[in-house]
Each structure stands twice: as C-alpha cells, then as structure tokens.
C-alpha atoms as a PDB file:
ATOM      1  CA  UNK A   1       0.000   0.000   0.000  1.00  0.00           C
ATOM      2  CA  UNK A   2       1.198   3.162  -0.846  1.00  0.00           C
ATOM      3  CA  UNK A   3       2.258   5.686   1.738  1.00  0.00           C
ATOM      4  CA  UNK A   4       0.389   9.073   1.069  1.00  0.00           C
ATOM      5  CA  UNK A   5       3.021  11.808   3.056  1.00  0.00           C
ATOM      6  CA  UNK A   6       1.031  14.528   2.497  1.00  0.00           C
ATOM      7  CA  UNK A   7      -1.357  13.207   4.921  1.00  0.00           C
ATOM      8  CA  UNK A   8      -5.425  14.016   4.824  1.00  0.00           C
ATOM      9  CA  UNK A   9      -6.805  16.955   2.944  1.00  0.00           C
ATOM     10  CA  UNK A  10      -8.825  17.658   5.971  1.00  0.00           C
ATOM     11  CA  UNK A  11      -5.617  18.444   7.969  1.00  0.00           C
ATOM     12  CA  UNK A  12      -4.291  20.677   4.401  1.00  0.00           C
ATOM     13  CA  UNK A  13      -7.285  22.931   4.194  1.00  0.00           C
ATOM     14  CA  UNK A  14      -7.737  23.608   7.503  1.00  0.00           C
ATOM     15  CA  UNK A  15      -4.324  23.907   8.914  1.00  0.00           C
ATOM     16  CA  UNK A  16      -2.443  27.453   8.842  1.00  0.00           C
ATOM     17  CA  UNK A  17       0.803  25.957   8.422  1.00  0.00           C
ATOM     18  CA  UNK A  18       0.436  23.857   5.409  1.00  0.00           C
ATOM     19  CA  UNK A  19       1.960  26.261   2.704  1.00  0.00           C
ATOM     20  CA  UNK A  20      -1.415  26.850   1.136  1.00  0.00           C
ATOM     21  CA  UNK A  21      -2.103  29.804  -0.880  1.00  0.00           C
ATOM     22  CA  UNK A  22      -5.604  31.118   0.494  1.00  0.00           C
ATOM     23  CA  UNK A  23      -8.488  33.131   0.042  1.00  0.00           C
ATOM     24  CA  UNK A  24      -7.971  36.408   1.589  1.00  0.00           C
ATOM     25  CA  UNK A  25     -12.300  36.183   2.601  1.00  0.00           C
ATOM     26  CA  UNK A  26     -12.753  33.089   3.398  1.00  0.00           C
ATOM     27  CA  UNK A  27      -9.186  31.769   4.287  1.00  0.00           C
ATOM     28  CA  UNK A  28     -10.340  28.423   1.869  1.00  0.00           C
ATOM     29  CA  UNK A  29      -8.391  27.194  -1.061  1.00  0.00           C
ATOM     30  CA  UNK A  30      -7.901  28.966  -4.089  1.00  0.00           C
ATOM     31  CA  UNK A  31      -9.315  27.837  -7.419  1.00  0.00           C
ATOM     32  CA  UNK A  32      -5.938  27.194  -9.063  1.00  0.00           C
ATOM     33  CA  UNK A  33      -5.231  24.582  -6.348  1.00  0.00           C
ATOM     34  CA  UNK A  34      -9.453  23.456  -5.602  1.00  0.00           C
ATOM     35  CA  UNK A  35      -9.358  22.879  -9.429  1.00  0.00           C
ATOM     36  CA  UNK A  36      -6.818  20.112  -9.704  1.00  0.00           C
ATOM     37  CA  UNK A  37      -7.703  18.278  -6.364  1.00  0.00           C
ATOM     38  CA  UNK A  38     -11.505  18.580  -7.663  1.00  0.00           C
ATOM     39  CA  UNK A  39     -10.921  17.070 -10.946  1.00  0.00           C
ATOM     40  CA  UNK A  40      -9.105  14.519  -9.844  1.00  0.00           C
ATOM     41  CA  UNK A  41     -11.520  13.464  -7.564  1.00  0.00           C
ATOM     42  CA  UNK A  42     -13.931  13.443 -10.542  1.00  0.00           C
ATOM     43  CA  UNK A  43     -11.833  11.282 -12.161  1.00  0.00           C
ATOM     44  CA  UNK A  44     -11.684   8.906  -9.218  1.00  0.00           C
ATOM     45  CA  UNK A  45     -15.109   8.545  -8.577  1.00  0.00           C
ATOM     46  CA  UNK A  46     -15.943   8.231 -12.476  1.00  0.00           C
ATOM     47  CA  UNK A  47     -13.070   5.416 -12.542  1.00  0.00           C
ATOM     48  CA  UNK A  48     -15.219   3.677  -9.783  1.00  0.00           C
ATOM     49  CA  UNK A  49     -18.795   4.342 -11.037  1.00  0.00           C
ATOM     50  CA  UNK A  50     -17.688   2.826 -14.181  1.00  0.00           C
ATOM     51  CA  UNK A  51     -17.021  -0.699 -12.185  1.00  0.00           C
ATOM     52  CA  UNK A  52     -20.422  -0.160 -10.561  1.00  0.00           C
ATOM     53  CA  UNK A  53     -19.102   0.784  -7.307  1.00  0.00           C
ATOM     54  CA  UNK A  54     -20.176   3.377  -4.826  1.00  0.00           C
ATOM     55  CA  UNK A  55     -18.033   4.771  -2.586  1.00  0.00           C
ATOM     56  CA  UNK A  56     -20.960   6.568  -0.091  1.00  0.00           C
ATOM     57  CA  UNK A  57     -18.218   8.125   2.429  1.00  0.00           C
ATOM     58  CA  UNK A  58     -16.707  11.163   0.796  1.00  0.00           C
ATOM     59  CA  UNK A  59     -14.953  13.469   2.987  1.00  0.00           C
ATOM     60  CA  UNK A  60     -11.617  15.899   3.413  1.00  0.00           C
ATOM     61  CA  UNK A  61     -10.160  12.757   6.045  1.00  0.00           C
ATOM     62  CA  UNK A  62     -10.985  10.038   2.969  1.00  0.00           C
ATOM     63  CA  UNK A  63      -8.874  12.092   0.686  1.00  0.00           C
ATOM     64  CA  UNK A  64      -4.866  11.970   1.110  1.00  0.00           C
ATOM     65  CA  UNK A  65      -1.991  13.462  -0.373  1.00  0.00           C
ATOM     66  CA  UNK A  66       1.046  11.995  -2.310  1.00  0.00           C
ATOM     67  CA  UNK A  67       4.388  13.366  -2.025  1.00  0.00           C
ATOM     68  CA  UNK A  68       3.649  14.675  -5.892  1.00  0.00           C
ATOM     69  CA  UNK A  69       0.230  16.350  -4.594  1.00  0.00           C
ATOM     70  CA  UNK A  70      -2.048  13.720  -5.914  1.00  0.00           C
ATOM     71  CA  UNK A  71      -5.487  13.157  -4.101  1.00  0.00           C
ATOM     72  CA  UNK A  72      -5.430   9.826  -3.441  1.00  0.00           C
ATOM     73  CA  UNK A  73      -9.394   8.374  -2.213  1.00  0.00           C
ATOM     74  CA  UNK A  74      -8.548   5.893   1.098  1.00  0.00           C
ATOM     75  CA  UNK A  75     -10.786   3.984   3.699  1.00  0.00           C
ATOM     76  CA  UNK A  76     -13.455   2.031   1.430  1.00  0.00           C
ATOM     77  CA  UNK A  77     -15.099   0.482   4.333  1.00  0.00           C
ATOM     78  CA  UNK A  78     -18.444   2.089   3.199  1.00  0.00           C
ATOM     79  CA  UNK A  79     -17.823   1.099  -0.299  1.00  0.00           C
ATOM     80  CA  UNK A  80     -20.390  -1.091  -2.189  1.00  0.00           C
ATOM     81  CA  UNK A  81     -20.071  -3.169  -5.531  1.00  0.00           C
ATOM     82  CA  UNK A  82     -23.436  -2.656  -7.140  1.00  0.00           C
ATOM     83  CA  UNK A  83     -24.966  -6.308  -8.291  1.00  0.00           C
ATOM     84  CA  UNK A  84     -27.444  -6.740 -11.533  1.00  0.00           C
ATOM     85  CA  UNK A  85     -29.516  -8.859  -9.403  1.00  0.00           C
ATOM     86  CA  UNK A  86     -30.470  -5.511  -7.229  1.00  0.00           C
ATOM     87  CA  UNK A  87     -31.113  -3.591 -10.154  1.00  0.00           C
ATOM     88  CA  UNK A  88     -27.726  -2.078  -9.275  1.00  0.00           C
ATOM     89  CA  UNK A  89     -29.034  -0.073  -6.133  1.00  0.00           C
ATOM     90  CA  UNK A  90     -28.932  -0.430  -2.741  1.00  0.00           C
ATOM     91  CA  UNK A  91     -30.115   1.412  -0.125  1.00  0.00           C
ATOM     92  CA  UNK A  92     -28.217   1.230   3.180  1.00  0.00           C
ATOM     93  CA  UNK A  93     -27.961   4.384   4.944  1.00  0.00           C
ATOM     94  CA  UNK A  94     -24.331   5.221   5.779  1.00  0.00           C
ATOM     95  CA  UNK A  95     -21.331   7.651   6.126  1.00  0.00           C
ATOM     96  CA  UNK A  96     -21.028  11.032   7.684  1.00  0.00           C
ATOM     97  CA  UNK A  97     -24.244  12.832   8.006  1.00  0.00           C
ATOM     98  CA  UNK A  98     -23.044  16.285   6.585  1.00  0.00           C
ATOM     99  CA  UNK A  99     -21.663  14.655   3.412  1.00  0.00           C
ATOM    100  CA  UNK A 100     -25.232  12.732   3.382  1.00  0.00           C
ATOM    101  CA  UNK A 101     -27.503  13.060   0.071  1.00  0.00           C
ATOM    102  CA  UNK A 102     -31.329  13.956   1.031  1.00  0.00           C
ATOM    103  CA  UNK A 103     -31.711  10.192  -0.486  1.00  0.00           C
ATOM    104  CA  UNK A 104     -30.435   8.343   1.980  1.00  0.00           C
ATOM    105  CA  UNK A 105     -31.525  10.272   4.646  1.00  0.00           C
ATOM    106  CA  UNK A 106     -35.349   9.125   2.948  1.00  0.00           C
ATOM    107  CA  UNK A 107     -33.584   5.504   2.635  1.00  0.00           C
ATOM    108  CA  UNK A 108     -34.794   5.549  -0.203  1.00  0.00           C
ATOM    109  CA  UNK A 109     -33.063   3.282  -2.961  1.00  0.00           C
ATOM    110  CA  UNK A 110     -29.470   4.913  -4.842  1.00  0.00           C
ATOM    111  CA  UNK A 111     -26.939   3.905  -6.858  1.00  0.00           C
ATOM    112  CA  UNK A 112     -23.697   6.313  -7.184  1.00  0.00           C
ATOM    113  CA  UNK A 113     -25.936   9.519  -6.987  1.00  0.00           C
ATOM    114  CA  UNK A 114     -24.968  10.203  -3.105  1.00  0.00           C
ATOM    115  CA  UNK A 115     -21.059  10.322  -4.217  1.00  0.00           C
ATOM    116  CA  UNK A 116     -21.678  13.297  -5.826  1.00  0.00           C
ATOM    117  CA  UNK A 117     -23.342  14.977  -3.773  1.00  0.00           C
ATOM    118  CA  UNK A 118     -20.645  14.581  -1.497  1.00  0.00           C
ATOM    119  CA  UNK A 119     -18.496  16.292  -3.837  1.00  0.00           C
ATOM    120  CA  UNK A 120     -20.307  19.243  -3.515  1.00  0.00           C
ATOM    121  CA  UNK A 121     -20.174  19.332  -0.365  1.00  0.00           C
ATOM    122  CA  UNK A 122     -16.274  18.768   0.111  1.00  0.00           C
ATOM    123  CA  UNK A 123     -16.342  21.300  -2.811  1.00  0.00           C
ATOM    124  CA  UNK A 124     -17.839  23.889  -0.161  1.00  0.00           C
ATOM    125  CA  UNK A 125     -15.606  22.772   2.471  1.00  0.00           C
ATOM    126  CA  UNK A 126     -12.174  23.336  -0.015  1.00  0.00           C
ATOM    127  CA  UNK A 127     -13.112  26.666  -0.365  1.00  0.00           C
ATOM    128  CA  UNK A 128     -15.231  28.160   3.162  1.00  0.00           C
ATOM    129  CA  UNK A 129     -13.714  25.877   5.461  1.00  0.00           C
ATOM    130  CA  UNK A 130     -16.965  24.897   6.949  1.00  0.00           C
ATOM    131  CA  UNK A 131     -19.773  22.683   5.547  1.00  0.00           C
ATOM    132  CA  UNK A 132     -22.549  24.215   3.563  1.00  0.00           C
ATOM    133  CA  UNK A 133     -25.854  23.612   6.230  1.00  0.00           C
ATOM    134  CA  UNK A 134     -24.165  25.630   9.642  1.00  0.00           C
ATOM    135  CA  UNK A 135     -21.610  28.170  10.182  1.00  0.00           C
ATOM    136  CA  UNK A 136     -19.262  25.307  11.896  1.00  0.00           C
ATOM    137  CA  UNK A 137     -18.361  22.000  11.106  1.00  0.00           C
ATOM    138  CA  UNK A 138     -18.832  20.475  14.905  1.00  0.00           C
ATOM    139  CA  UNK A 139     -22.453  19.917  14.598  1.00  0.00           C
ATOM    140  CA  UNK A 140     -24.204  17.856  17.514  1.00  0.00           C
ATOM    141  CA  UNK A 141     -27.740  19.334  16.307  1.00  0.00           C
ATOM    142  CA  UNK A 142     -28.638  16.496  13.834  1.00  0.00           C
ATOM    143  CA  UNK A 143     -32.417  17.129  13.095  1.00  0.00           C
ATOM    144  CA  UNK A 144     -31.619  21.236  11.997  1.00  0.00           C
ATOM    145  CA  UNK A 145     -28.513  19.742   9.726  1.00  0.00           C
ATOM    146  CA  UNK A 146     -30.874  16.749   8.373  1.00  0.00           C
ATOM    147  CA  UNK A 147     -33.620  19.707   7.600  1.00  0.00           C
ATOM    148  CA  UNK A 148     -31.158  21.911   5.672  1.00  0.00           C
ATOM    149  CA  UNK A 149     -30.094  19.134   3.753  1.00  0.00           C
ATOM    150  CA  UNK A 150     -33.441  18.202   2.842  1.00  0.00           C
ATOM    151  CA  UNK A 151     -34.584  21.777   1.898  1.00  0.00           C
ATOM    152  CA  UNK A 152     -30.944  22.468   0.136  1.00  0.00           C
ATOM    153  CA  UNK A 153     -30.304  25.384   1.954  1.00  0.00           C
ATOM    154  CA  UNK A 154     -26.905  26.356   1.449  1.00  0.00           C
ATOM    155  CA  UNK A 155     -25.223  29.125   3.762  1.00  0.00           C
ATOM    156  CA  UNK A 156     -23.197  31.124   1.779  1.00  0.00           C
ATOM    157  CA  UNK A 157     -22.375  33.325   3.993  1.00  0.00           C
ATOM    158  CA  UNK A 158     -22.202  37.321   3.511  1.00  0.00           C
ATOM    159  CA  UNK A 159     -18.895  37.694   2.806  1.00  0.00           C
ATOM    160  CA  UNK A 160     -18.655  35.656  -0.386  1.00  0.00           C
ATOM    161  CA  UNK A 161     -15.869  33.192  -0.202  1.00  0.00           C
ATOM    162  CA  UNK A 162     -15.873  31.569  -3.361  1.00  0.00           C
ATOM    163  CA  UNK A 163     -17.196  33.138  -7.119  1.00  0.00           C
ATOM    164  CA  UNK A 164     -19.830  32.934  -9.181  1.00  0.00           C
ATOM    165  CA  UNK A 165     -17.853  30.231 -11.355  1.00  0.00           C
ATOM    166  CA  UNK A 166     -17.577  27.757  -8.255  1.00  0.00           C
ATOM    167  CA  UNK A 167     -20.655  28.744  -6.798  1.00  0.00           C
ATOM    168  CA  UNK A 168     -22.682  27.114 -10.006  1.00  0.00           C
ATOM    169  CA  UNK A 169     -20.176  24.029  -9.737  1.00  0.00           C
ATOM    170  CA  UNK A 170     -21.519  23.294  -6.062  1.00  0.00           C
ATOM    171  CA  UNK A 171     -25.023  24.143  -7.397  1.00  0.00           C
ATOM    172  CA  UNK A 172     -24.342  21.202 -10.154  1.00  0.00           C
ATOM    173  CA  UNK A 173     -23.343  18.889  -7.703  1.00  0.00           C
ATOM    174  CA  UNK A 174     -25.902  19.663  -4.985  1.00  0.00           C
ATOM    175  CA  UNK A 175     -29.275  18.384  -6.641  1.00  0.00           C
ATOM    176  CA  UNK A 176     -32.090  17.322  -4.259  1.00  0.00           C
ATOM    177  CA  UNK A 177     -33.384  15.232  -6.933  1.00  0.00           C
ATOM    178  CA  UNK A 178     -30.855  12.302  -7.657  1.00  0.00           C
ATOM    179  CA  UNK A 179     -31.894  11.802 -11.231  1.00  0.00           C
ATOM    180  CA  UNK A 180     -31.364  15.388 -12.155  1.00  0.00           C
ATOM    181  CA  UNK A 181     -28.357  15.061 -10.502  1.00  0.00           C
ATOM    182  CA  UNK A 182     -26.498  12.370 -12.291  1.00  0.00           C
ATOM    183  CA  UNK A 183     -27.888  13.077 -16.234  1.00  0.00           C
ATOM    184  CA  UNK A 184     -25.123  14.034 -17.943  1.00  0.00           C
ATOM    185  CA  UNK A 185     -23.303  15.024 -14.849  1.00  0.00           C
ATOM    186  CA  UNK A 186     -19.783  13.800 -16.013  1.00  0.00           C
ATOM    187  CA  UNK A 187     -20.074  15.842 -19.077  1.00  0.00           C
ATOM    188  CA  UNK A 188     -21.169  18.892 -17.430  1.00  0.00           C
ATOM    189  CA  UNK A 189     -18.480  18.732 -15.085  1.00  0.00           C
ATOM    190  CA  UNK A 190     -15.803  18.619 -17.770  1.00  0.00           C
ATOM    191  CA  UNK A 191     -17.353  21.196 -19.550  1.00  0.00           C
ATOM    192  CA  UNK A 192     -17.449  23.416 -16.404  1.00  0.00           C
ATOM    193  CA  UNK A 193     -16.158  26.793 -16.435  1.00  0.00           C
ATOM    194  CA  UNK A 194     -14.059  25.262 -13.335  1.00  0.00           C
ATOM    195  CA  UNK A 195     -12.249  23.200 -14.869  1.00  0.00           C
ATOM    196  CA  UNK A 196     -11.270  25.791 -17.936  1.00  0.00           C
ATOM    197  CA  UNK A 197      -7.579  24.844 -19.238  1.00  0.00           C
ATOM    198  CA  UNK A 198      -7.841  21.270 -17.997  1.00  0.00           C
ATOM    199  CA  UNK A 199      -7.391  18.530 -20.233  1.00  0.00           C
ATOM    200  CA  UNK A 200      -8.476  15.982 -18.718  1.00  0.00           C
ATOM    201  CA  UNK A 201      -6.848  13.011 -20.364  1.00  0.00           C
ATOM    202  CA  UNK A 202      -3.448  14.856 -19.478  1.00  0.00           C
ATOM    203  CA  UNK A 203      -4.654  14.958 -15.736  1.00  0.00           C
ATOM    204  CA  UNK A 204      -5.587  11.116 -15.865  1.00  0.00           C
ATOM    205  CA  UNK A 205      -1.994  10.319 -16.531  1.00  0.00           C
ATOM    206  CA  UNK A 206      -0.367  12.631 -14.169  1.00  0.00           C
ATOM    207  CA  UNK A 207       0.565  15.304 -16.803  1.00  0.00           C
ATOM    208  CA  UNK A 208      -0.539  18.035 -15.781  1.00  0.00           C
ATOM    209  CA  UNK A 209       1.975  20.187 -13.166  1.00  0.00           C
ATOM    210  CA  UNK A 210       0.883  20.065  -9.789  1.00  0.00           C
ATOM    211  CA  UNK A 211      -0.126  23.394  -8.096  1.00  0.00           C
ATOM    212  CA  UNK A 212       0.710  22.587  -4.393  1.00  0.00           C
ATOM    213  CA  UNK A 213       3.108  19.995  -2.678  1.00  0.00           C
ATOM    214  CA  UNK A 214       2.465  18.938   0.985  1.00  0.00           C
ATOM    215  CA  UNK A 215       5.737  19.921   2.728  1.00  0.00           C
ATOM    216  CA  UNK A 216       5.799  17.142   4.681  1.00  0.00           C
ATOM    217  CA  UNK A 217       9.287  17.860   6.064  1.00  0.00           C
ATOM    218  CA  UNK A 218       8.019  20.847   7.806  1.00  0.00           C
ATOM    219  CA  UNK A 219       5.507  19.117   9.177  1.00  0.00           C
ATOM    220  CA  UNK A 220       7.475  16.391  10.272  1.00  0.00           C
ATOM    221  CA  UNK A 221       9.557  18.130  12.158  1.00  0.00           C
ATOM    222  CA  UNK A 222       6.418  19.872  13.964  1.00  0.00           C
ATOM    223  CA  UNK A 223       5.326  17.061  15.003  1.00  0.00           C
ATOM    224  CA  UNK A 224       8.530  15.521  16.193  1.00  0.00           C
ATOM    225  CA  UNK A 225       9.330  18.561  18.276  1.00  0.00           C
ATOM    226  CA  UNK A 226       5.640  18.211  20.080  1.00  0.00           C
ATOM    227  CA  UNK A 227       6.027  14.518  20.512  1.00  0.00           C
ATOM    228  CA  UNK A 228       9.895  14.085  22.481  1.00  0.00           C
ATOM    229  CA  UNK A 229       8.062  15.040  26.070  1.00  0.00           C
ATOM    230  CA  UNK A 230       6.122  11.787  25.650  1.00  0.00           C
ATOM    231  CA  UNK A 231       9.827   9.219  25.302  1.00  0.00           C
ATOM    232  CA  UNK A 232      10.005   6.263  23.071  1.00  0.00           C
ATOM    233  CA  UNK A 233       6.489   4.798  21.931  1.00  0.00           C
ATOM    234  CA  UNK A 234       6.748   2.145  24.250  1.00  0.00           C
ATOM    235  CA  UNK A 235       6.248   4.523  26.916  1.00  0.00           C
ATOM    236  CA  UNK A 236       3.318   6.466  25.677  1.00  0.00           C
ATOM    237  CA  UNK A 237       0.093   5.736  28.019  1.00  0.00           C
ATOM    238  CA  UNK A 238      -2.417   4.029  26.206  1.00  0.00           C
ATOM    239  CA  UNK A 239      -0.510   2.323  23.763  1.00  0.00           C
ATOM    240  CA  UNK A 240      -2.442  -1.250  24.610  1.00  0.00           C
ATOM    241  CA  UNK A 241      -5.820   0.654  23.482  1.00  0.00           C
ATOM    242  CA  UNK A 242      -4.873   1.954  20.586  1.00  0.00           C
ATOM    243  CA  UNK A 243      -3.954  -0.884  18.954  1.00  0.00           C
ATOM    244  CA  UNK A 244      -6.567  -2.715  19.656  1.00  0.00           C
ATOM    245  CA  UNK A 245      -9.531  -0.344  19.171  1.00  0.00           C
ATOM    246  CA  UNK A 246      -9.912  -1.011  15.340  1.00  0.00           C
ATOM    247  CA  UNK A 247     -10.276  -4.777  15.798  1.00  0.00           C
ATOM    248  CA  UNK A 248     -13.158  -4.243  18.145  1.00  0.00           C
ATOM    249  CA  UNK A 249     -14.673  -1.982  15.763  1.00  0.00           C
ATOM    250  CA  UNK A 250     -15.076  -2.681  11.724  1.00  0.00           C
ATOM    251  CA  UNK A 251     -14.533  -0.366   9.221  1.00  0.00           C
ATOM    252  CA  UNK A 252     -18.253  -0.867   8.214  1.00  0.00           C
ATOM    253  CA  UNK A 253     -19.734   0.116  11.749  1.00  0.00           C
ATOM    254  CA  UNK A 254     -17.131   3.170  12.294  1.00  0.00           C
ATOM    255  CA  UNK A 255     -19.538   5.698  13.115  1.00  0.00           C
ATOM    256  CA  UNK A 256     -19.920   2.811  16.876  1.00  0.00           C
ATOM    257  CA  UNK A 257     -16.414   3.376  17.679  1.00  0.00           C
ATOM    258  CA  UNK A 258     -14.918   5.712  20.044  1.00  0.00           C
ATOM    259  CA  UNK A 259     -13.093   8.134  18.918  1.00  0.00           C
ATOM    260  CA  UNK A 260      -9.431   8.154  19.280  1.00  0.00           C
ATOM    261  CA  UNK A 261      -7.674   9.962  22.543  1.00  0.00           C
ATOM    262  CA  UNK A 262      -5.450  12.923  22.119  1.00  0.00           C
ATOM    263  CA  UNK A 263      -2.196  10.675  23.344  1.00  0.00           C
ATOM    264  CA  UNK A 264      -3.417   7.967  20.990  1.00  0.00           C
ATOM    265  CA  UNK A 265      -3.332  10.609  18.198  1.00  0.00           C
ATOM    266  CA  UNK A 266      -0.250  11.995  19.299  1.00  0.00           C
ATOM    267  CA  UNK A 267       1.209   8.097  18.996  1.00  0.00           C
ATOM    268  CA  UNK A 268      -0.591   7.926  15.467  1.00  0.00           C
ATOM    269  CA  UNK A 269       1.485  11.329  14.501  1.00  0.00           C
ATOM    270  CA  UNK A 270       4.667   9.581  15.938  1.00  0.00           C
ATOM    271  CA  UNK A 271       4.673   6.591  14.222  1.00  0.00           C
ATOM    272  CA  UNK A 272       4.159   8.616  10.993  1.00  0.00           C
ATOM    273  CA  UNK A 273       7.379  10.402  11.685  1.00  0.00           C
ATOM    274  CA  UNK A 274       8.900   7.105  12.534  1.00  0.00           C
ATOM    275  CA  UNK A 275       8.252   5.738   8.587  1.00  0.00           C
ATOM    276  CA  UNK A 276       8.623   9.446   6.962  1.00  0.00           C
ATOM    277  CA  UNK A 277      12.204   9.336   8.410  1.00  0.00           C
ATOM    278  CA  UNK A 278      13.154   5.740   6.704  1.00  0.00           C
ATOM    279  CA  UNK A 279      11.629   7.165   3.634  1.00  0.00           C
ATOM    280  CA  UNK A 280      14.003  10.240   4.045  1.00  0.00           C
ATOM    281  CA  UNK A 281      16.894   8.295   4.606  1.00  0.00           C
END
C-alpha cells in the first residue's frame, strides 16, 4: 500500500501551516489549487462508477496526499459493488451525516448519486472551510442539519468566499433530486467553467503540473518537536488501546467506535514520523 506523506486533505485545508495559498475572505483554497484536487476526484469517482461501485463516504479525512500532490481516495469500508440482481441499487444508509444526500436520509433506494453529492459538499468545504448547512463544522444538532439538507439550503455566507464560477459548480453537484443530478453530470463537469484549461486526459496520466506539494518535512519536524516530552512509543500511556480499538470496531460500523484519545493521536502522529524518516533516509 502506498504511503500518502502529504497526509489528509482535511488536515491541508484547515491547517495554517500547510503552505497553502488562500483566500484572503474566506481563508479556503484557491481555485488554481481546488481545481486540480476537484478534478481529480472526478476522475476517481468516475473510474469507480464505471465498475459499478459506490463509494458513499466522501470526505476531506478520505482524501490523502502523495508526495507529488495527488489526491489519493482511502478507507473504502463504506464502499459497495453494485450487483445486476439488485437492479444495481442499494439502499443502506451510511457515512457522515453532513456529506449525506437527502436520499439516503429518505432511505430511499441509490446507486452512485450520493457520491456526488458529497463532492459538492467537500467542494464547499475546499473553499469556506466549513460545511454548507451551519456556520461550523462540529455539529451535535442532527435534526436542523438533516432539515437543511433536505430543503438544500446552502449558507453562503455574507462575505462571499468563493465566485460565481464555483458557486454554479456546487449548485451542479448539490441536486435534491438524484436523477437530475447524475444526467449528464460527467459531461457537465468537464465542460465546467471550473475546470477551464484542464485537459483531462493529461490529468488522468499525471501530466498536468501540480499546483501545491504537501511539505511534509516541515511538518514532520512539527510534530517531532511536540512529541519528544512523551519518550520512546513504548512509553506512551495508552498504547495497549490503541492498537486494539480497530479490531473491536469494523470499518463498516465506524460511526460505533470511540473516537481516538489525544495521546493515541499523538502516537498515530509519531509513528508517521517514525516511517517518513526511513523514507528520508
């Protein structure tokens, strides 16, 4: 398995040390970088659509960075192979609720439809650093976040954040109706004003030059420097939990398990550093 250094795209866009150019507003991604992650993504999911599989849990943390700047899609625990014999639906309601399409929150039946409305969301996320249905992204009030999703009501926000270009791309993506949502969708989104200058065959095979690359280094170090008060990992409390806690839990039921500690994260960030240094030499 391949080692992504440039660790989660949650951790990129929302961390003020990652070397990102930003939006003076809204402190969110600029296009020039959103554009390339984006259409790679669009490429991913259209690779996997095409083999009749839905991915269902699209997110910032499911997306990871290569050491080139490639978004690379990880964790397909919620991932389903769709079978002829079901029509090639299912209808199991999963994932995280904010990336949730107002079909599966009906339970009603869906193929690949809920991926992309995911997109839009993360889309909205790239750029305002919040998710489109509250003015934060820690949201404990499920019923009022179910209700905007239902009713597609999309804070902007006053202050703009992203243009009238992107805005229409998120409006694409974020169809209460799934069959709208899907016809034609992958030509539309090629076609996009967004992705102007992209060719997208050149971007399948990696030709296309990459606008940012994670420094990992510099966050290496960071983390290094915060993690020599704990000792060696062998001394780190909570070391027996942590490694057990994801055979106690499947991927499939992840939402069930506990989230992890902040030493247990702090031993997750260590060992990191621990393989990133072998890599460096």
């Amino acid at each position: 398995m391949e080692f992504c250094t440039g660790g989660e795209l949650y951790k990129v866009i929302h961390s003020r040390d990652s070397g990102l150019e930003r939006n003076r507003i809204s402190g969110g991604v600029t296009p020039r970088v959103a554009q390339h992650w984006i259409g790679e993504l669009v490429l991913t999911l259209e690779y996997l659509h095409q083999r009749h599989t839905v991915y269902r849990d699209l997110k910032p943390e499911n997306c990871m960075l290569d050491n080139q700047g490639h978004v690379k899609l990880v964790d397909f625990g919620m991932a389903k192979r769709l079978e002829p014999k079901d029509h090639f639906r299912t209808k199991t309601n999963c994932g995280t609720l904010i990336y949730q399409a107002p079909e599966m929150l009906l339970n009603r039946p869906y193929s690949i439809e809920p991926d992309w409305w995911a997109l839009g969301v993360l889309v909205f996320e790239v750029f305002m650093l919040r998710c489109p249905w509250d003015w934060s992204r820690d949201i404990t009030d499920h019923f009022n976040i179910q209700q905007a999703i239902m009713a597609v009501n999309i804070r902007w926000g006053k202050r703009g954040g992203v243009d009238r270009v992107t805005k229409d791309l998120i409006n694409t993506l974020l169809v209460f109706n799934p069959e709208k949502r899907i016809a034609g969708l992958i030509a539309k989104l090629k076609d996009h004003k967004f992705f102007k200058g992209i060719e997208w065959n050149l971007l399948l095979n990696k030709q296309v030059p990459v606008p940012f690359i994670p420094n990992f280094r510099r966050r290496s170090v960071h983390r290094t420097n915060r993690m020599a008060r704990l000792g060696p990992v062998e001394d780190v409390p909570g070391r027996r939990y942590f490694s057990g806690v994801f055979d106690e839990y499947p991927e499939s039921m992840e939402d069930s398990g506990p989230e992890l500690c902040q030493k247990d994260g702090m031993l997750w960030d260590h060992l990191l550093d621990r393989v990133t240094a072998m890599l460096l030499g």
